[in-house]
Protein backbone atom coordinates (compact mmCIF):
# COMPACT_ATOMS: atom_id res chain seq x y z
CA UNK A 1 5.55 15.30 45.30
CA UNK A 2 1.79 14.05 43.97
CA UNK A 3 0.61 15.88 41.58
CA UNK A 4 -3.29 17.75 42.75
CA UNK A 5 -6.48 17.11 40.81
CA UNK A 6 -6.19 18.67 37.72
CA UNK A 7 -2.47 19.61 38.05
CA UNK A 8 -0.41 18.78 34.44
CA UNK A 9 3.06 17.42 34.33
CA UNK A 10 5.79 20.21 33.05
CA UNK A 11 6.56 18.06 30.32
CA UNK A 12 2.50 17.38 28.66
CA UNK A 13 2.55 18.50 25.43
CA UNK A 14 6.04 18.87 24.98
CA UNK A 15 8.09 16.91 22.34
CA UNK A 16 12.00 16.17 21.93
CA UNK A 17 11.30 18.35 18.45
CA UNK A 18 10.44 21.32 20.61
CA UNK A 19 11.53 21.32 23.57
CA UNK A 20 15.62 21.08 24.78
CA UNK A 21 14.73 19.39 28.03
CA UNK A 22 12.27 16.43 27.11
CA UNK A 23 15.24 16.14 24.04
CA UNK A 24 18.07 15.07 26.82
CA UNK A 25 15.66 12.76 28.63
CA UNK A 26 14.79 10.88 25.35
CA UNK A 27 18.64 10.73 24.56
CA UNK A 28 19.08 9.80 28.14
CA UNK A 29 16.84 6.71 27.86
CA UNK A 30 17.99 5.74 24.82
CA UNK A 31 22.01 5.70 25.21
CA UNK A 32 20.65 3.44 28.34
CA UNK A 33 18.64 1.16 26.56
CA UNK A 34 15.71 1.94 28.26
CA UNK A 35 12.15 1.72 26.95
CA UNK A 36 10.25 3.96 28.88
CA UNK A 37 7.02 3.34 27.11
CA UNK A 38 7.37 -0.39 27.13
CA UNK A 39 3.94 -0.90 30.06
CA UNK A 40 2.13 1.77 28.13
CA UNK A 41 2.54 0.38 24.47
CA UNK A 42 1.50 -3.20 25.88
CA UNK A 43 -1.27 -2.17 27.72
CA UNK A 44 -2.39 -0.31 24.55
CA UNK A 45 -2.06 -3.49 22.70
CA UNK A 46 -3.93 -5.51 25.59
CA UNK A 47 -6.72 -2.39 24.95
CA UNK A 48 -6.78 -2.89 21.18
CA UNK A 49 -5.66 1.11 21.06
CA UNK A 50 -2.39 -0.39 19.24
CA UNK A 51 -2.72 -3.19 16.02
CA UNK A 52 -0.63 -6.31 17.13
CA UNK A 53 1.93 -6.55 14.21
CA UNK A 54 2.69 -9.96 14.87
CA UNK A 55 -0.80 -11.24 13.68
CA UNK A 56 -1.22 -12.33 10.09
CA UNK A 57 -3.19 -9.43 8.02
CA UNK A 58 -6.74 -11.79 7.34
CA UNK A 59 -6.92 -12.80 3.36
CA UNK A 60 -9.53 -10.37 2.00
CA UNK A 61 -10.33 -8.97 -1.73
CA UNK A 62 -9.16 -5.40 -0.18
CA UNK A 63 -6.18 -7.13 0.98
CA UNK A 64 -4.99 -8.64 -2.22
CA UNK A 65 -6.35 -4.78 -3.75
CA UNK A 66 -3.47 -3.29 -1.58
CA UNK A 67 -1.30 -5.65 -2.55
CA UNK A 68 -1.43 -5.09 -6.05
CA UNK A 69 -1.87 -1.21 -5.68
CA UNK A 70 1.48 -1.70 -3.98
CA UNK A 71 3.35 -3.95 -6.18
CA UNK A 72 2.22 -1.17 -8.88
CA UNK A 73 2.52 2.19 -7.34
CA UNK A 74 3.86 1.42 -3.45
CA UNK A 75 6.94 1.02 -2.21
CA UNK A 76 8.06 -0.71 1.11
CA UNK A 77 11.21 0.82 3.01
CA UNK A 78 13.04 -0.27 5.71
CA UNK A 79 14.09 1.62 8.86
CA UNK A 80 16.02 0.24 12.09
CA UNK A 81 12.57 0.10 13.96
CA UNK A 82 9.66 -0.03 11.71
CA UNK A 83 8.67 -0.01 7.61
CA UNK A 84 7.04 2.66 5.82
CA UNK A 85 4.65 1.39 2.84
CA UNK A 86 4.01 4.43 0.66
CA UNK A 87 1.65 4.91 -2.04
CA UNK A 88 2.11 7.63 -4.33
CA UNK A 89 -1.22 8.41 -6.81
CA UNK A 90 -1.71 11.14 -8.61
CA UNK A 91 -4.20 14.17 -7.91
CA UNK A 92 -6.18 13.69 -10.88
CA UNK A 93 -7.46 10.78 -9.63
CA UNK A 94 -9.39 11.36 -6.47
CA UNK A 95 -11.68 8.85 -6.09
CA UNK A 96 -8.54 6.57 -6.50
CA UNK A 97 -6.85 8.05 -3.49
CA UNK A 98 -8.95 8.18 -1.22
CA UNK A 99 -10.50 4.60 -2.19
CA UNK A 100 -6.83 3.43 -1.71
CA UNK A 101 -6.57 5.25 1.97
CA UNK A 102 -9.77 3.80 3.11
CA UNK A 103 -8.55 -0.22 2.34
CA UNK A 104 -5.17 0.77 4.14
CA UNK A 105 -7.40 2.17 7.09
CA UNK A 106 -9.53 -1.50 6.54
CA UNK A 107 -6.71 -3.67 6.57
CA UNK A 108 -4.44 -2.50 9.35
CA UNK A 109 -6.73 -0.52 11.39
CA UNK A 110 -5.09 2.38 11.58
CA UNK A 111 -5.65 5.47 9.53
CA UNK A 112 -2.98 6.04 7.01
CA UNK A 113 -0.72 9.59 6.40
CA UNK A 114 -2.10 11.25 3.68
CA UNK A 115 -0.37 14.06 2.10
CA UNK A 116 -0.34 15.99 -1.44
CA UNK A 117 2.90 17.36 -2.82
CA UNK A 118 3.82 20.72 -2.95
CA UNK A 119 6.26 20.30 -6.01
CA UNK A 120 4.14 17.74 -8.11
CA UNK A 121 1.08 16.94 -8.65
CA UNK A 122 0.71 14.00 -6.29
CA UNK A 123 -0.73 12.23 -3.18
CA UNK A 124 1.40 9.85 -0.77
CA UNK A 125 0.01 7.78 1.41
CA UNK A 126 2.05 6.21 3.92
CA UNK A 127 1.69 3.77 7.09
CA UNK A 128 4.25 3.01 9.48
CA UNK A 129 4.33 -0.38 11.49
CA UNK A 130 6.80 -3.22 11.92
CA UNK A 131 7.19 -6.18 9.65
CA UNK A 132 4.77 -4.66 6.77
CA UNK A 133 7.03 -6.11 4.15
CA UNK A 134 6.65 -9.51 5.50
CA UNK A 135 2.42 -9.37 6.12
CA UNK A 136 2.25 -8.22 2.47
CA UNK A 137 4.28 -10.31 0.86
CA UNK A 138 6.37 -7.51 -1.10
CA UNK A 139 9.93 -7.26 -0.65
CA UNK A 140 11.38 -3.75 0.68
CA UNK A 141 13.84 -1.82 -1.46
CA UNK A 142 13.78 -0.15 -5.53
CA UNK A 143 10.86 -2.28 -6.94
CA UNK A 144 12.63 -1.99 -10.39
CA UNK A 145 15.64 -3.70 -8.86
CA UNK A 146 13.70 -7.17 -6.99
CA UNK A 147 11.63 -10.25 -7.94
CA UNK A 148 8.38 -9.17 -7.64
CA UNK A 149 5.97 -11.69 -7.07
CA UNK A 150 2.16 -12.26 -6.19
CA UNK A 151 1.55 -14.46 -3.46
CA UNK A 152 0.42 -17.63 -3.44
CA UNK A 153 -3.21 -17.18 -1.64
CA UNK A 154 -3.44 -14.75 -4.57
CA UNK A 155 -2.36 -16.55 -7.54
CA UNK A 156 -4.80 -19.83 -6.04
CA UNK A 157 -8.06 -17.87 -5.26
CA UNK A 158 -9.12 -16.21 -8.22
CA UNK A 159 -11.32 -13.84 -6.16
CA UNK A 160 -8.21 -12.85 -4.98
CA UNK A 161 -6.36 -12.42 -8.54
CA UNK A 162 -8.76 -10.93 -9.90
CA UNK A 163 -9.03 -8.21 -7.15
CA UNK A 164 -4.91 -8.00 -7.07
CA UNK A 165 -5.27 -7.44 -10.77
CA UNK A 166 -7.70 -4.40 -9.90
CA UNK A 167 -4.86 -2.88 -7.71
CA UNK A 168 -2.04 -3.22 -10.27
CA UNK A 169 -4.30 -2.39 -13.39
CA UNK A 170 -5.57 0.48 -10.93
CA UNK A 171 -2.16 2.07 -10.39
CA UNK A 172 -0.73 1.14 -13.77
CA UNK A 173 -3.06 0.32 -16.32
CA UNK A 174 -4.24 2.64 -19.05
CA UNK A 175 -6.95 2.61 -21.79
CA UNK A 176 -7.99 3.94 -24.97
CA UNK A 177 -9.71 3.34 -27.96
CA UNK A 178 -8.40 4.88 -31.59
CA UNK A 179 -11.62 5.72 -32.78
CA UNK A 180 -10.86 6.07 -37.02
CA UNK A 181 -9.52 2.08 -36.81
CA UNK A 182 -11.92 1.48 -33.50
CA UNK A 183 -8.93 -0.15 -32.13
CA UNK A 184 -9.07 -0.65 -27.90
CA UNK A 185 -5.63 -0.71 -26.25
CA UNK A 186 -6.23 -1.77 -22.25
CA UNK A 187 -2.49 -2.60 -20.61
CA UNK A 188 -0.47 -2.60 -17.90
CA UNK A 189 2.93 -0.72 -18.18
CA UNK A 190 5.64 -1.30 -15.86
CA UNK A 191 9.35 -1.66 -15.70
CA UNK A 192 9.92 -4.70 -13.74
CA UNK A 193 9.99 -7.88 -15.92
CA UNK A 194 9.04 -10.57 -13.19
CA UNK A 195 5.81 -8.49 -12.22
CA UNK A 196 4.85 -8.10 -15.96
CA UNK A 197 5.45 -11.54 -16.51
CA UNK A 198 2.53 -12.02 -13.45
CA UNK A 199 0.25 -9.68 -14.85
CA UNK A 200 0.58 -12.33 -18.15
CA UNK A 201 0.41 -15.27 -16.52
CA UNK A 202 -2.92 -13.92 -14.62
CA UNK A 203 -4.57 -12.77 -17.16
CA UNK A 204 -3.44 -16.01 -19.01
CA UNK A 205 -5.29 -18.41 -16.53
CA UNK A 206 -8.13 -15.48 -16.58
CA UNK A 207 -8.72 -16.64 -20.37
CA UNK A 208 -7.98 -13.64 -21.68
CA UNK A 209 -5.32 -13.54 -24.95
CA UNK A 210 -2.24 -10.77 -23.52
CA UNK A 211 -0.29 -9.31 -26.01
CA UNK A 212 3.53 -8.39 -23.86
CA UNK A 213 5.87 -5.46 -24.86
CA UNK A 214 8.86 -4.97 -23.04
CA UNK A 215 7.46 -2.54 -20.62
CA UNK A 216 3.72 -3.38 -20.99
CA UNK A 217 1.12 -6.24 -20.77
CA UNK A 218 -1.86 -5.21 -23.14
CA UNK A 219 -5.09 -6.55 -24.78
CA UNK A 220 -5.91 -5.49 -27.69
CA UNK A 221 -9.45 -6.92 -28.93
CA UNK A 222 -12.13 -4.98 -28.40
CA UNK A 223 -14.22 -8.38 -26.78
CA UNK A 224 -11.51 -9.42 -24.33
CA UNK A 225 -10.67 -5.03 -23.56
CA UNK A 226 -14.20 -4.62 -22.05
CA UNK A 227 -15.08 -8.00 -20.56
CA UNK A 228 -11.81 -7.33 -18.11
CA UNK A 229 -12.69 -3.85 -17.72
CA UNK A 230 -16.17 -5.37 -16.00
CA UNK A 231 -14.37 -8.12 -14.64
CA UNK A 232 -12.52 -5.72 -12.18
CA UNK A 233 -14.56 -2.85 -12.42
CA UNK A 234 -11.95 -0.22 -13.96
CA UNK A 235 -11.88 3.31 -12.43
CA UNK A 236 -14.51 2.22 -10.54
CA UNK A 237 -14.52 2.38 -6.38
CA UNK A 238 -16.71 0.97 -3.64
CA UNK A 239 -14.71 1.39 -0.07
């Protein structure tokens, strides 16, 4: 029977997570192998209403930003249907967070999840869509357990380093100056030797004179400490 002018479906506004019926259907369709929303989602792609995953992300400063934020701070995981890229910052920083969900919203066109922490003092952001580990260039899984590595467009443009830099420095860098020996300390701490060993080798080809720790990449002149702060303007955010 046609539903009248104005007449709504028994199911709108129902979910599977609320209601028992629309549940079965969804299990239904999906012990069948039946996309029910397969016309919808590619008309919605035709429309622009959905982001075609399978286009390249375009090489921008905000991209290789992301990157680095990521590589720093993010974290790429894998599910059966889609990848999660989560950034977790913390609440003292918000100007940083909200810089960092406005590039995510920039880059992929689609406004990312953004959610504090009710146990910690925190901010994730997260984005869902398919095949985000390979657009980025960052492999999914424990960052302290792979090869991290900057890509190539990154480490040739150095635009694009030096805004990558900005990310990682961003969500892992620290400063402070010890004012009775006026000594500056500006580094980059992290646990993964093949990123900290990228951090050096930018910062090498930057000019700049690195000084690596096991956990850290630092400089330590006072010179070379502020010219890189201005270089990627530290703690400083234009979306």
């Amino acid at each position: 029977m046609p539903f009248l002018e104005g007449q709504r479906a028994w199911n709108h506004g129902k979910t599977k997570e609320d209601d028992p019926r629309v549940r079965k259907i969804s299990e239904t369709l999906k012990a069948k192998h039946i996309d029910n929303f397969a016309r919808w989602r590619l008309k919605a792609r035709l429309d622009g209403r959905i982001p075609a995953t399978h286009i390249p992300l375009e090489k921008t400063e905000q991209l290789a930003f992301l990157i680095g934020m990521a590589l720093g701070d993010g974290h790429i995981h894998r599910f059966p249907r889609s990848e999660q890229l989560r950034i977790v910052l913390g609440t003292d920083k918000p100007l940083l967070w909200q810089h960092v969900a406005k590039v995510v919203q920039n880059v992929f066109g689609k406004k990312p999840r953004v959610g504090r922490r009710k146990q910690a003092a925190c901010v994730d952001i997260s984005l869902y869509q398919t095949r985000l580990s390979e657009r980025l260039g960052i492999p999914a899984g424990a960052r302290g357990k792979l090869e991290m590595r900057l890509p190539e467009w990154i480490r040739s443009e150095q635009r694009h380093l030096i805004a990558c830099l900005k990310g990682l420095f961003e969500a892992e860098g620290f400063y402070s100056v010890h004012k009775p020996t006026y000594t500056h300390n500006l580094g980059f701490s992290n646990r993964n030797p093949a990123l900290l060993d990228e951090v050096e080798w930018a910062l090498i080809s930057l000019g700049f004179h690195p000084e690596r720790r096991s956990y850290a990449v630092r400089l330590r002149k006072k010179l070379e400490a502020t010219r890189f702060i201005e270089l990627i303007c530290f703690r400083s955010y234009n979306s």
